[in-house]
Every structure is written in C-alpha cells, then in structure tokens.
PDB file of N, CA and C in Angstrom:
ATOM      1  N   UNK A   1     109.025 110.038 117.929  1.00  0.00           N
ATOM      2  CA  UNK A   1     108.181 109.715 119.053  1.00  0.00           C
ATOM      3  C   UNK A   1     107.763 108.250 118.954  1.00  0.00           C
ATOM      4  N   UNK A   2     107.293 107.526 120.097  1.00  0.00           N
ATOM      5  CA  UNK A   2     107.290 106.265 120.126  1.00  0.00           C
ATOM      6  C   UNK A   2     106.021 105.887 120.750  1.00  0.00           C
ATOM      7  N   UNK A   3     105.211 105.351 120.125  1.00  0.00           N
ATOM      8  CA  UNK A   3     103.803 105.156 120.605  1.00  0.00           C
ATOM      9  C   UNK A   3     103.457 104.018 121.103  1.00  0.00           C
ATOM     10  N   UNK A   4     102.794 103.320 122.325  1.00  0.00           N
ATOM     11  CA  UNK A   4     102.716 102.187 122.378  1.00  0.00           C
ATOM     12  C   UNK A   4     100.876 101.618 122.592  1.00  0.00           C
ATOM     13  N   UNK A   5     100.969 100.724 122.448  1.00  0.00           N
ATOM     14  CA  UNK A   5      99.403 100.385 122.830  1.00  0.00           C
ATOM     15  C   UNK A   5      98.849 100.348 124.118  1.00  0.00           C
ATOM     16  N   UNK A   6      97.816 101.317 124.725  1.00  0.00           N
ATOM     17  CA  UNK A   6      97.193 100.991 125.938  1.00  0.00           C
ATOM     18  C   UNK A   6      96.597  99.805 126.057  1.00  0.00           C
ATOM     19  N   UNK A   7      97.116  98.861 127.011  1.00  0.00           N
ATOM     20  CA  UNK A   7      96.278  97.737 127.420  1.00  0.00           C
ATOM     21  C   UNK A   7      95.363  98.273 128.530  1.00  0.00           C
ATOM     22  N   UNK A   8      94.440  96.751 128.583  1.00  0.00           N
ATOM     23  CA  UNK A   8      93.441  96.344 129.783  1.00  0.00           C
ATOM     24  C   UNK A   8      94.387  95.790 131.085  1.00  0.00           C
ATOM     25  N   UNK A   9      93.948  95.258 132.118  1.00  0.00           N
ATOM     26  CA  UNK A   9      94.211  94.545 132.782  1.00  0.00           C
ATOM     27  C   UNK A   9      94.847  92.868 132.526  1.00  0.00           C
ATOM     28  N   UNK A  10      94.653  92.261 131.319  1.00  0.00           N
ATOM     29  CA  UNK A  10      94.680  91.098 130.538  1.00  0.00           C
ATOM     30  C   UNK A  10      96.262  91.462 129.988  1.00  0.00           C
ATOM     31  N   UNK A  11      96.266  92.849 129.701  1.00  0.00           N
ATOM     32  CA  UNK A  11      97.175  93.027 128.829  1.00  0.00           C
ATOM     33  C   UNK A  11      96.612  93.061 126.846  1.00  0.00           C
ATOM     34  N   UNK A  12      95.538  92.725 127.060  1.00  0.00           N
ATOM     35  CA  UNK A  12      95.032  93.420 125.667  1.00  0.00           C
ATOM     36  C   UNK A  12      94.765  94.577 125.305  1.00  0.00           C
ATOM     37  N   UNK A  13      95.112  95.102 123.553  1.00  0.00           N
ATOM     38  CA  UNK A  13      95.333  96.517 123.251  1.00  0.00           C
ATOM     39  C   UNK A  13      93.484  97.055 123.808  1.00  0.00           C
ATOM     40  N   UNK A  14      93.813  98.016 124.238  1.00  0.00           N
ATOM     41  CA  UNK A  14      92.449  98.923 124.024  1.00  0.00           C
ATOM     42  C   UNK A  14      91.473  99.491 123.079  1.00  0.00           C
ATOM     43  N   UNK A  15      92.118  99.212 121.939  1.00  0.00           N
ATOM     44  CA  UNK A  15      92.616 100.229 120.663  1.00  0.00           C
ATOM     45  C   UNK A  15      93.132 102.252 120.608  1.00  0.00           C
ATOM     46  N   UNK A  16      93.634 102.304 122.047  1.00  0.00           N
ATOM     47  CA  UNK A  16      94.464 103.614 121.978  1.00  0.00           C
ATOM     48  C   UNK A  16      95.943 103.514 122.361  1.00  0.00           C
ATOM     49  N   UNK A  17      96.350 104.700 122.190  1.00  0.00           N
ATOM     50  CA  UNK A  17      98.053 104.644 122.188  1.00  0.00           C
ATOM     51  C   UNK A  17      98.351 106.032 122.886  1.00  0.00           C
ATOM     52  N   UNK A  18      99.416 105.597 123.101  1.00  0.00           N
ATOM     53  CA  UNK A  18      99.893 106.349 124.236  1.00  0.00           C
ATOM     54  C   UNK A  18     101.390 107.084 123.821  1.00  0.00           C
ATOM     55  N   UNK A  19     102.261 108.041 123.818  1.00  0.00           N
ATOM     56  CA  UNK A  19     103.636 108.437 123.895  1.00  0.00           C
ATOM     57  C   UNK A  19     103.956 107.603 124.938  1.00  0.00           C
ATOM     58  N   UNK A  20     105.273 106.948 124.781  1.00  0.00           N
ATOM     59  CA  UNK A  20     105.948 106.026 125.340  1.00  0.00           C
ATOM     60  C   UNK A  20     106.265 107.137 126.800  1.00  0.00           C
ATOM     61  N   UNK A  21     106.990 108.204 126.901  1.00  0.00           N
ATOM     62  CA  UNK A  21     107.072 109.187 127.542  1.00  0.00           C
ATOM     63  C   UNK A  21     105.996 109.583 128.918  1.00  0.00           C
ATOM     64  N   UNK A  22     105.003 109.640 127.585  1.00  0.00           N
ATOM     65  CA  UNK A  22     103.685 109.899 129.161  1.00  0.00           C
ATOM     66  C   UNK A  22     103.538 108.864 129.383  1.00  0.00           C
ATOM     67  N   UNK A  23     103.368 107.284 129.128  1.00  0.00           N
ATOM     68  CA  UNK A  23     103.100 106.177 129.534  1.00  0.00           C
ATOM     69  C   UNK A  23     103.972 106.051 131.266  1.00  0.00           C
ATOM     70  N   UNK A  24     105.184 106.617 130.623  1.00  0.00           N
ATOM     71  CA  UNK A  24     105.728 105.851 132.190  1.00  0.00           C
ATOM     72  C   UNK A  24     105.503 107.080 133.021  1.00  0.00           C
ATOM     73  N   UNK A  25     105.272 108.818 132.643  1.00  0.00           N
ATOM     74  CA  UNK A  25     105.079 109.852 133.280  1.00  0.00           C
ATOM     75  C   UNK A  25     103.948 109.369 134.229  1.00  0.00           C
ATOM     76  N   UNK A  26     102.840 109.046 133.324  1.00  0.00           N
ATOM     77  CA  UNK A  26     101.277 108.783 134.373  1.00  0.00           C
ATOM     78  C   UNK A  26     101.147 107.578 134.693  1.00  0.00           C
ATOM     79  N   UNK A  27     102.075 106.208 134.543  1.00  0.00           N
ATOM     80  CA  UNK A  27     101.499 105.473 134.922  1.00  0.00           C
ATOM     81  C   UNK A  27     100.784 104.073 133.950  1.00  0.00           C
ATOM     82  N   UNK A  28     100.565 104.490 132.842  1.00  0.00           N
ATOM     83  CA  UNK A  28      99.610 103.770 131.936  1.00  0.00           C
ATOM     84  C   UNK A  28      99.734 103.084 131.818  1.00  0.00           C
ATOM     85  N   UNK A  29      99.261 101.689 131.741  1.00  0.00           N
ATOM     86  CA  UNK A  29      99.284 100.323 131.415  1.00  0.00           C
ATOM     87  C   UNK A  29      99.602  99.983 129.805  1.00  0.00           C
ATOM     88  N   UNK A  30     100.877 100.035 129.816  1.00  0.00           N
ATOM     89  CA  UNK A  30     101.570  99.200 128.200  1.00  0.00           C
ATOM     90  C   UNK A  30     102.310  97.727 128.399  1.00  0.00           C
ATOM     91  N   UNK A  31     102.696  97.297 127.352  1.00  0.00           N
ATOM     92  CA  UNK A  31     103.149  95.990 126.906  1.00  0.00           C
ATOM     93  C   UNK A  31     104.837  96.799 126.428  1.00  0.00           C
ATOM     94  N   UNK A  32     105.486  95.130 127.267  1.00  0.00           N
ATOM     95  CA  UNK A  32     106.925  94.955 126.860  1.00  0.00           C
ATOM     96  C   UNK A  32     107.442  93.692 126.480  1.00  0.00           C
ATOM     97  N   UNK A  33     108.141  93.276 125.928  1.00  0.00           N
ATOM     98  CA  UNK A  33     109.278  91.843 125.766  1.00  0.00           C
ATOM     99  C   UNK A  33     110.114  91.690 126.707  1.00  0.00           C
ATOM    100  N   UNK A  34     110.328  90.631 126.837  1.00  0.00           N
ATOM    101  CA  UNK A  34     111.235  90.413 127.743  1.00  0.00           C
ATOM    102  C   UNK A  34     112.234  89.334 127.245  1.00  0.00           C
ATOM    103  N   UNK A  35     113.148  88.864 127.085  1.00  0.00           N
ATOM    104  CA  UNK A  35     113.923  87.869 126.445  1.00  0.00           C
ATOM    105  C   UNK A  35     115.002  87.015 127.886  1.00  0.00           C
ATOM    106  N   UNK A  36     115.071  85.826 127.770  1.00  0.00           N
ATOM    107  CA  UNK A  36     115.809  85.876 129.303  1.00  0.00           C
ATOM    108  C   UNK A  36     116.857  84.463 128.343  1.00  0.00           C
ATOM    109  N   UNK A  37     118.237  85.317 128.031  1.00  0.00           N
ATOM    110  CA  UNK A  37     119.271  84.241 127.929  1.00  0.00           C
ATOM    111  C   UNK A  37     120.104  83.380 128.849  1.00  0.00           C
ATOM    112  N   UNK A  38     120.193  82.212 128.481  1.00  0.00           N
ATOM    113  CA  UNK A  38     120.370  80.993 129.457  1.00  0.00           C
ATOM    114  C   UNK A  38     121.579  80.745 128.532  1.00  0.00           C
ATOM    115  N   UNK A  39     122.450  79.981 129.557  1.00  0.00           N
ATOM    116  CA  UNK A  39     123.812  79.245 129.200  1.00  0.00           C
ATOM    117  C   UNK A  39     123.866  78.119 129.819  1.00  0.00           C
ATOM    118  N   UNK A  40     124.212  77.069 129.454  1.00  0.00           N
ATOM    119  CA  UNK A  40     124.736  75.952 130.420  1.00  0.00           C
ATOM    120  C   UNK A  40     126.701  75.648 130.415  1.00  0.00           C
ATOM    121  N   UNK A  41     127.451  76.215 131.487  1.00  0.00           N
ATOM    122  CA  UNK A  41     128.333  76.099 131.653  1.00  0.00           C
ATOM    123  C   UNK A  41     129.047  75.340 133.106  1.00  0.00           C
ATOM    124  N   UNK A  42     129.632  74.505 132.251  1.00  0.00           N
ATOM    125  CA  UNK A  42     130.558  74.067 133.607  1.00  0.00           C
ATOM    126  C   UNK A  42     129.426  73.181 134.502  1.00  0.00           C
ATOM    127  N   UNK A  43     128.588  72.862 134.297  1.00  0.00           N
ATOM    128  CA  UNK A  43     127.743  71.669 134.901  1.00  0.00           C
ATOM    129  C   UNK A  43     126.159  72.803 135.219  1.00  0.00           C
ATOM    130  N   UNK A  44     126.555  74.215 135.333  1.00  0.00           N
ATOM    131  CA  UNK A  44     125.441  75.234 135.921  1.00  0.00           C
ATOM    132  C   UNK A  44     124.581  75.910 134.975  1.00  0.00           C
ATOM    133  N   UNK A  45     123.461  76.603 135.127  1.00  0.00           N
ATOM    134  CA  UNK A  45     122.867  77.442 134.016  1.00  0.00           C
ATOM    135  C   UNK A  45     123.018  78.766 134.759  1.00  0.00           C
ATOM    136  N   UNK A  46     123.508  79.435 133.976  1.00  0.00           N
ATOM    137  CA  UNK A  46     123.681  81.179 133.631  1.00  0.00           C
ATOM    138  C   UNK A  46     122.635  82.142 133.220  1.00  0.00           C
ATOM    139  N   UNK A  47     122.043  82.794 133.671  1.00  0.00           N
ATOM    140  CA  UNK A  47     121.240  83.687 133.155  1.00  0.00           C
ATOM    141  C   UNK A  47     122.386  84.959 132.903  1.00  0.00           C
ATOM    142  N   UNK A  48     122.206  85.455 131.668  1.00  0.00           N
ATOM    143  CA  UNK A  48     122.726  85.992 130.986  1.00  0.00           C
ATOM    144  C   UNK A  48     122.170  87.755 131.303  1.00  0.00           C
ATOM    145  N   UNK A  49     123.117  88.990 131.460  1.00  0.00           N
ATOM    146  CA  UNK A  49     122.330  89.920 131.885  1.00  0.00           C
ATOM    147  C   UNK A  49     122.786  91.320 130.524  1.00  0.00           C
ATOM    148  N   UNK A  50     122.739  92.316 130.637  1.00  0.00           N
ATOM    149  CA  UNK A  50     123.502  93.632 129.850  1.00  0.00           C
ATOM    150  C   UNK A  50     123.669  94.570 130.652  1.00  0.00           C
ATOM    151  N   UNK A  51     124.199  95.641 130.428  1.00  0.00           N
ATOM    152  CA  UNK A  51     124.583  96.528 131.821  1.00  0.00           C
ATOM    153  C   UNK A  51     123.980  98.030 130.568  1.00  0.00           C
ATOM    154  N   UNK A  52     122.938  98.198 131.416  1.00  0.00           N
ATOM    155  CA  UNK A  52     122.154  99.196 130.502  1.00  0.00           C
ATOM    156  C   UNK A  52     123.091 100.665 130.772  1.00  0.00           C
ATOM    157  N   UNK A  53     122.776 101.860 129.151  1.00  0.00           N
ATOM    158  CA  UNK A  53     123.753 102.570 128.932  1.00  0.00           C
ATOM    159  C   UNK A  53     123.787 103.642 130.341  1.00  0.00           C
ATOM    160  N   UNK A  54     124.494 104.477 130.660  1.00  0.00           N
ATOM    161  CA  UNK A  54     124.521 105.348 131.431  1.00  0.00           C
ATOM    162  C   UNK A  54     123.956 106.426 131.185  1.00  0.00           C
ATOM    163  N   UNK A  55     123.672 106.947 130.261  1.00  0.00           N
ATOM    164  CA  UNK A  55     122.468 107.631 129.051  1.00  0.00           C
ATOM    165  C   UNK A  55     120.878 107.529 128.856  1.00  0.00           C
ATOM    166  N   UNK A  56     120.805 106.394 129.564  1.00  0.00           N
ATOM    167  CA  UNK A  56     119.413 105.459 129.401  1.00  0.00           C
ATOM    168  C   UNK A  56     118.478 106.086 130.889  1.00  0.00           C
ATOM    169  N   UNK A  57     117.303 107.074 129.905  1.00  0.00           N
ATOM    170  CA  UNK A  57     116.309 107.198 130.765  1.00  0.00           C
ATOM    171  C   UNK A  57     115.484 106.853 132.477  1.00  0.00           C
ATOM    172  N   UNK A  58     115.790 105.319 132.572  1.00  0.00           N
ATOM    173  CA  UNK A  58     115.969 104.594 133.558  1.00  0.00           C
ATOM    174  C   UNK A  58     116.465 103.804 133.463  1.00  0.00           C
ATOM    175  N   UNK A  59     116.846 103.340 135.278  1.00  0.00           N
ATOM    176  CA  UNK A  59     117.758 102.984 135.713  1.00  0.00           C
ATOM    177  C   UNK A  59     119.048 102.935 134.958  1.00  0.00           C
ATOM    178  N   UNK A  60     119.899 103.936 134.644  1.00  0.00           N
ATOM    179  CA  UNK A  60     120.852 103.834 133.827  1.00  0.00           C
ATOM    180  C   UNK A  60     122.166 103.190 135.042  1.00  0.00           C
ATOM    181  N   UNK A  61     123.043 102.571 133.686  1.00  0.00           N
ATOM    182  CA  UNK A  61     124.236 101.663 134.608  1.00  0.00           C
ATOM    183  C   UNK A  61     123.563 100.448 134.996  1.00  0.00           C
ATOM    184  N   UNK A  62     122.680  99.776 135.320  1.00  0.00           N
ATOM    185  CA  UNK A  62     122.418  98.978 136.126  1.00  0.00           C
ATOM    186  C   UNK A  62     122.225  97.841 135.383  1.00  0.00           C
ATOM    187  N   UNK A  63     122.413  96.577 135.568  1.00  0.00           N
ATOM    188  CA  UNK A  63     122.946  94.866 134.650  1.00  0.00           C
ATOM    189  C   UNK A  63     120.651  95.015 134.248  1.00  0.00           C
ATOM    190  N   UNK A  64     120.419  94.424 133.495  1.00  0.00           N
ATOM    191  CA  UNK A  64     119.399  94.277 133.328  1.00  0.00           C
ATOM    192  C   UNK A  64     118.978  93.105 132.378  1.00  0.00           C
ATOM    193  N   UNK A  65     117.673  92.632 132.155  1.00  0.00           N
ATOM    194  CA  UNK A  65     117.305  91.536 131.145  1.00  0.00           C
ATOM    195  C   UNK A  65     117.928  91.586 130.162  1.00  0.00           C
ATOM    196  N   UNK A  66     118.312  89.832 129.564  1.00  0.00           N
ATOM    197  CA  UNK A  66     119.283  89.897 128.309  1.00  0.00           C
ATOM    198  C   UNK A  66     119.177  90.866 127.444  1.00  0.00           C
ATOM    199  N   UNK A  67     117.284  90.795 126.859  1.00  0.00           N
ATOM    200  CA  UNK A  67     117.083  91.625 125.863  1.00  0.00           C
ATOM    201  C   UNK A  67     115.671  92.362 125.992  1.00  0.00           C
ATOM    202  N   UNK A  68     115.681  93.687 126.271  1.00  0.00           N
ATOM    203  CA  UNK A  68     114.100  93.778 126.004  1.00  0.00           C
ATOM    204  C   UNK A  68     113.382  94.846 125.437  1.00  0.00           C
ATOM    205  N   UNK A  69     112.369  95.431 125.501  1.00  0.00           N
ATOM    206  CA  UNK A  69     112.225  96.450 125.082  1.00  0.00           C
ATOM    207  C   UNK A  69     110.439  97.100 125.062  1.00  0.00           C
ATOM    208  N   UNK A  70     110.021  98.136 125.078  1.00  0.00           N
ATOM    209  CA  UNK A  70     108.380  98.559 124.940  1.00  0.00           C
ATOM    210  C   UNK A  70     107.883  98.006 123.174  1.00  0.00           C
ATOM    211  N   UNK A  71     106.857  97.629 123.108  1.00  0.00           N
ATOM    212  CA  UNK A  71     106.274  96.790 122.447  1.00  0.00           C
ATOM    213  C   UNK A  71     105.161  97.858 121.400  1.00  0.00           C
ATOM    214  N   UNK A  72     105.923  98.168 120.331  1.00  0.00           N
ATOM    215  CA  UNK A  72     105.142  99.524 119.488  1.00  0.00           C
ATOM    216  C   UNK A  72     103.900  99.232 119.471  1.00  0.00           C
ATOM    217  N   UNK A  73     102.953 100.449 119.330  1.00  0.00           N
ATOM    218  CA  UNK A  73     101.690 100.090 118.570  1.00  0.00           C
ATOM    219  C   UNK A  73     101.446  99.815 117.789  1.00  0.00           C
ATOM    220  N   UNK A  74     100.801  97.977 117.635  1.00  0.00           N
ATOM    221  CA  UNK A  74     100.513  97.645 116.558  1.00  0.00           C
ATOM    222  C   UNK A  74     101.240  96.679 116.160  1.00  0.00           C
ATOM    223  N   UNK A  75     102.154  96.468 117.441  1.00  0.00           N
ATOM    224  CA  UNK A  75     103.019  95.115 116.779  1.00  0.00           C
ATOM    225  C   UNK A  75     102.809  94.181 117.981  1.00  0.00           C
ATOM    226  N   UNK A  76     103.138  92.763 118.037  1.00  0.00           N
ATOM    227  CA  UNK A  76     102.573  91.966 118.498  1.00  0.00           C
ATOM    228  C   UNK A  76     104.364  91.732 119.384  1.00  0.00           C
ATOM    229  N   UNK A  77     104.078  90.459 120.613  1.00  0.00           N
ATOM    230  CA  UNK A  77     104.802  90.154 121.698  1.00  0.00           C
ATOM    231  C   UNK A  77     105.838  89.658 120.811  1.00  0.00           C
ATOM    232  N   UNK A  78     105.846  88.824 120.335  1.00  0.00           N
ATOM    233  CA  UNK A  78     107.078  87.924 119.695  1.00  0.00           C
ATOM    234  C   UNK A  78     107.897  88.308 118.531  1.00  0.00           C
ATOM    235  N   UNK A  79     106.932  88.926 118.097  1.00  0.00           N
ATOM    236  CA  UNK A  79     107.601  89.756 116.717  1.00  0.00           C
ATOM    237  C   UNK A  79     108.750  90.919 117.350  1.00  0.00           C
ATOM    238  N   UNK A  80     108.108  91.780 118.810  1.00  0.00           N
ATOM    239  CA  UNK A  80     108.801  92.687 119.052  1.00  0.00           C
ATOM    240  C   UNK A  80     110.265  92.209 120.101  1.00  0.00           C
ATOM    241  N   UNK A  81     109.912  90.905 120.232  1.00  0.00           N
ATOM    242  CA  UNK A  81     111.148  90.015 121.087  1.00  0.00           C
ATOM    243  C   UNK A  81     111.926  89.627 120.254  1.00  0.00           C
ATOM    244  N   UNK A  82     111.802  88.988 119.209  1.00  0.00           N
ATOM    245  CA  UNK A  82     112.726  88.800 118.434  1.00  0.00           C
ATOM    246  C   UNK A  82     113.411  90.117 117.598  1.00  0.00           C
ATOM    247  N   UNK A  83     112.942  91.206 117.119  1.00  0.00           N
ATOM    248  CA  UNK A  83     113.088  92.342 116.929  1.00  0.00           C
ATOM    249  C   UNK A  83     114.215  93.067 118.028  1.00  0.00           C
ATOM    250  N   UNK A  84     114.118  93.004 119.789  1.00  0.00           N
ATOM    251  CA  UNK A  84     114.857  93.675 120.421  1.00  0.00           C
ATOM    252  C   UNK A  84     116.215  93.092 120.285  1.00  0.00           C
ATOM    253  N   UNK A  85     115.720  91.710 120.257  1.00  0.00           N
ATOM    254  CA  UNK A  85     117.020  90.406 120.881  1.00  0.00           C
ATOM    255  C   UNK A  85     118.474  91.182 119.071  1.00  0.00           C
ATOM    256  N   UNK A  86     117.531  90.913 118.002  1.00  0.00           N
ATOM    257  CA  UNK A  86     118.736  91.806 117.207  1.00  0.00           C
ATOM    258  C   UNK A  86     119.328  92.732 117.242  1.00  0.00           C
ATOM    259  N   UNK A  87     118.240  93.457 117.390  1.00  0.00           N
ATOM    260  CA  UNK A  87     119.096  95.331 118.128  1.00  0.00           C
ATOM    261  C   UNK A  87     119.903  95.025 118.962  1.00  0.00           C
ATOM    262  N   UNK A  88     119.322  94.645 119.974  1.00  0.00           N
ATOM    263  CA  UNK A  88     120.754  94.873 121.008  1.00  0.00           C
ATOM    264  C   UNK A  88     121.667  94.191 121.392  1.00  0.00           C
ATOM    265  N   UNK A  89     121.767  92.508 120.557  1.00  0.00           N
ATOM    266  CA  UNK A  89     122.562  91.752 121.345  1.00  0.00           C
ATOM    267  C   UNK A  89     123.265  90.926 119.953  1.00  0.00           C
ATOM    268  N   UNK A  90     122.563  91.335 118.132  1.00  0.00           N
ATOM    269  CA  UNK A  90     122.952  91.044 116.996  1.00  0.00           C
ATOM    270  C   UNK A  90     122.419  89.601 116.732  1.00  0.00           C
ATOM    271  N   UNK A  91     121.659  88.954 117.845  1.00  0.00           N
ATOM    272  CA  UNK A  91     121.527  87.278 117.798  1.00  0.00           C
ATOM    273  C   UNK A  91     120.004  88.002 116.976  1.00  0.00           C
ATOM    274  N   UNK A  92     120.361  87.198 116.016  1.00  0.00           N
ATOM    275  CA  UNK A  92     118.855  86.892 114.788  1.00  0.00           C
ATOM    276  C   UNK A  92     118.211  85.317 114.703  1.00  0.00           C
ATOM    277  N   UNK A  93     117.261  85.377 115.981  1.00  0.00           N
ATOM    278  CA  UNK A  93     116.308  83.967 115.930  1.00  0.00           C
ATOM    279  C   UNK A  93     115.459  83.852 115.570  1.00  0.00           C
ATOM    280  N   UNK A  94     114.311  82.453 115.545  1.00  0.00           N
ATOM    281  CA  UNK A  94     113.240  82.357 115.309  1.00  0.00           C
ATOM    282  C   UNK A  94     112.070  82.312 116.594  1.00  0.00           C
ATOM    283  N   UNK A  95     111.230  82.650 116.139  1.00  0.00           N
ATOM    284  CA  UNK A  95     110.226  81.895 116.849  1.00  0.00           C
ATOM    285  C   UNK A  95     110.206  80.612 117.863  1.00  0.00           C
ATOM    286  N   UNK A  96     111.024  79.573 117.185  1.00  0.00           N
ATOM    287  CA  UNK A  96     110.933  78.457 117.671  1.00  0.00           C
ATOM    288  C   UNK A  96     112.115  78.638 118.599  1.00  0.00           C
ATOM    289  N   UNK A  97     112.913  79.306 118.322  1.00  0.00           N
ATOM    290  CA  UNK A  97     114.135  79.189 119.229  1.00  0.00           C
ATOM    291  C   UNK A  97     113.653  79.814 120.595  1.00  0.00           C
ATOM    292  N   UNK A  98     112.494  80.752 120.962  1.00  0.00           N
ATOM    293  CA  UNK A  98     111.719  81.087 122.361  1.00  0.00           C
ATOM    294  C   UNK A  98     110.973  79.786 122.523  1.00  0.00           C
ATOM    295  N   UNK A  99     111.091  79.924 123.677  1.00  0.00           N
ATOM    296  CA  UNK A  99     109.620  79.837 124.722  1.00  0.00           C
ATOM    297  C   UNK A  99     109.210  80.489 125.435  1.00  0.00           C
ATOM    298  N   UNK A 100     107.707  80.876 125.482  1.00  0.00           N
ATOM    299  CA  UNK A 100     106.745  81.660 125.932  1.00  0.00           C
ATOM    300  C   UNK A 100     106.159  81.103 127.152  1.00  0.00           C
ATOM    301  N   UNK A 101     107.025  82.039 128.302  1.00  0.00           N
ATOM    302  CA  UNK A 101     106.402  81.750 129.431  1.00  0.00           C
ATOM    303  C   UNK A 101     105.390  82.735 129.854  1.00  0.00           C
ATOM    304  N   UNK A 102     104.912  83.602 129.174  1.00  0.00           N
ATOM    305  CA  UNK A 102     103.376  83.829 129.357  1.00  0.00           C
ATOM    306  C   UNK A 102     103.757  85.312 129.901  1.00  0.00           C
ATOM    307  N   UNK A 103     102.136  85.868 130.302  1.00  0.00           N
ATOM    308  CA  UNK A 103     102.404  87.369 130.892  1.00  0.00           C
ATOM    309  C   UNK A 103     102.862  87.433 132.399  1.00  0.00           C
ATOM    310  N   UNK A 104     103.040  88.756 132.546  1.00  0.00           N
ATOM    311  CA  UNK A 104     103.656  89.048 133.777  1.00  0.00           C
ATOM    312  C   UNK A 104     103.200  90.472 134.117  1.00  0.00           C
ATOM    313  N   UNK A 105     102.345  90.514 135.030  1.00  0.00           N
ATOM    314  CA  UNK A 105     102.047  92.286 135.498  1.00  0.00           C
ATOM    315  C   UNK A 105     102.708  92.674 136.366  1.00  0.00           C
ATOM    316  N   UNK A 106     103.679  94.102 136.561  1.00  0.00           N
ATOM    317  CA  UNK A 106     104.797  94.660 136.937  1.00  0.00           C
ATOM    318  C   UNK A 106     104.111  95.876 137.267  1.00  0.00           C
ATOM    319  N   UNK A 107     104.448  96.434 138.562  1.00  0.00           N
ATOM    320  CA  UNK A 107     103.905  98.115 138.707  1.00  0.00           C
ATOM    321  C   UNK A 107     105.354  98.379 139.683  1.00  0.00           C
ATOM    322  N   UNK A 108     105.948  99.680 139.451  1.00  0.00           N
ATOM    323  CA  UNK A 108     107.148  99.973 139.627  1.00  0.00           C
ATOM    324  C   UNK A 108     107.209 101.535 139.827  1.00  0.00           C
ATOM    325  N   UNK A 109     107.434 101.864 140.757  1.00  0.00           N
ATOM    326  CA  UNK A 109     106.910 104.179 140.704  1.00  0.00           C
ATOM    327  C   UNK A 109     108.012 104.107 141.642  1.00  0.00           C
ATOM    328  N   UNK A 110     108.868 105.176 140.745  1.00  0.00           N
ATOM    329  CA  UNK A 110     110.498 105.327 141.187  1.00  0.00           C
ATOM    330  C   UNK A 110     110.420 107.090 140.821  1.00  0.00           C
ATOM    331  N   UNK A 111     111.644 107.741 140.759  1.00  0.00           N
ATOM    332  CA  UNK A 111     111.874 109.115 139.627  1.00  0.00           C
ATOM    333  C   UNK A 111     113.446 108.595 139.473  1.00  0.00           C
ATOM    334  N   UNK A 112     113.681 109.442 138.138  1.00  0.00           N
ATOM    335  CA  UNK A 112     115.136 109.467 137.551  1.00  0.00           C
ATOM    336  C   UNK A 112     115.315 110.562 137.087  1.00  0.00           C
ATOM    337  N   UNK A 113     116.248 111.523 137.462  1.00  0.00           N
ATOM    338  CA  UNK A 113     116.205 113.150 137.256  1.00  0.00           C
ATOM    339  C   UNK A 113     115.661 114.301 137.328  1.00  0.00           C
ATOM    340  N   UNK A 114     114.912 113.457 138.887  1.00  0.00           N
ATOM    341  CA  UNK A 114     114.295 114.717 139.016  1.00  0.00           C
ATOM    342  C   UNK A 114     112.579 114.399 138.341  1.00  0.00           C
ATOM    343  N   UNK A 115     112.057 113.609 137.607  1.00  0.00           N
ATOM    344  CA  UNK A 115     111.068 113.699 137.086  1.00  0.00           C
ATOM    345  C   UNK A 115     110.186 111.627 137.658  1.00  0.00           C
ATOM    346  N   UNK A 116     109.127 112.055 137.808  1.00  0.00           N
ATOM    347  CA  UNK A 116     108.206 110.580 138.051  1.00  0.00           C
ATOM    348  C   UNK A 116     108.112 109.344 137.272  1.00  0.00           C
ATOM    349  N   UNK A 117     108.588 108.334 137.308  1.00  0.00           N
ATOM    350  CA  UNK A 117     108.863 107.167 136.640  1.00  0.00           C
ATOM    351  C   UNK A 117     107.826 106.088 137.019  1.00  0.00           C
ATOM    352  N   UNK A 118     106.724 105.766 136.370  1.00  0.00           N
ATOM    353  CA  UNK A 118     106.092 105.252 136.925  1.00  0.00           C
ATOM    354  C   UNK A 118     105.953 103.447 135.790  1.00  0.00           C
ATOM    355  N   UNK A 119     106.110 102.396 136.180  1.00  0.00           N
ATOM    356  CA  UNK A 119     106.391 101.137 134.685  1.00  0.00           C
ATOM    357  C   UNK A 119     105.255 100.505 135.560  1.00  0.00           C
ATOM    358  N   UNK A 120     104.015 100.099 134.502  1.00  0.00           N
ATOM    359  CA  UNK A 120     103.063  99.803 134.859  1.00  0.00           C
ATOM    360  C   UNK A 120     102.481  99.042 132.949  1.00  0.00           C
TER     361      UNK A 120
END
C-alpha cells in the first residue's frame, strides 16, 4: 500500500496520510513530481513525453510527462523527482541538473473502469 501526505491548499503536509487509492477515490489533496525533459535538436526544443503502460490505473496508453510520480509520505519534492526520473527512464541526476519551477494546483474528476478518478 502506498501512502501519501495530505496537503493544505499551499501544498503543505498536514501531518496525515492518506492510501494513494482513496486519495484519488475522494478527491484529497496530495503532492506529485513532475519532471519535464527538454532536447535541443535540429535548431528546436523537444519536450520529451512516455506513453504510459496499458495496465496503468489511469489514463492508460496515453504519451504523458517525461517522468513523474505521487510523492510518499514523508519524502520531500526533489528527492521524489529525482527518485521517479531513475525508475522510469534509468537517467540518475542531481539536484543541480533540475530546475524548480515551483507548484502547480491541478483538479481533474474523470472515471477509469467503471470506478471515480478524482487528481486533486
């Protein structure tokens, strides 16, 4: 099971946690990473995408952010960005190799199989 931290409105922890599961069931306000790979080719810049599994809870099949992922309880933004960017894409960076363009509040209420999807 996968627990994440309830935020505020700010996006700061609450100090409670949530099942990743009911988080997006009800709605709850959690924290994610987001990683956004850039290329410069051929004179242009590339944003770089992945084509999430067909298996995958939501939106399955569909091209999505380079790298990202829900942000455990108890672990912090950058630690868990650099953390996804290995899992899923094998690139092992630093710190310095991001830049932090700051928060972003997202509210999103879809279903996928039949059941309520709510990313908040």
């Amino acid at each position: 099971m996968e627990f994440l931290d309830i935020v505020d409105g700010e996006g700061k922890p609450t100090g409670k946690t949530v099942e990743r599961s009911r988080a997006h069931a009800e709605g709850i306000r959690h924290r994610t990473a987001h990683v956004w790979l850039l290329r410069h080719r051929a004179g242009e810049t590339e944003v770089l995408l992945q084509k999430r599994s067909s298996r995958k809870d939501s939106f399955p099949g569909c091209y999505d952010i380079s790298s990202a992922g829900h942000i455990p309880a108890g672990s912090g933004v950058m630690e868990s960005a650099l953390r996804e960017l290995e899992e899923e894409l094998g690139i092992a960076a630093e710190q310095k190799n991001l830049i932090w363009l700051g928060p972003r509040k997202t509210f999103h209420e879809t279903s996928f199989y039949g059941r309520p999807f709510v990313d908040n």
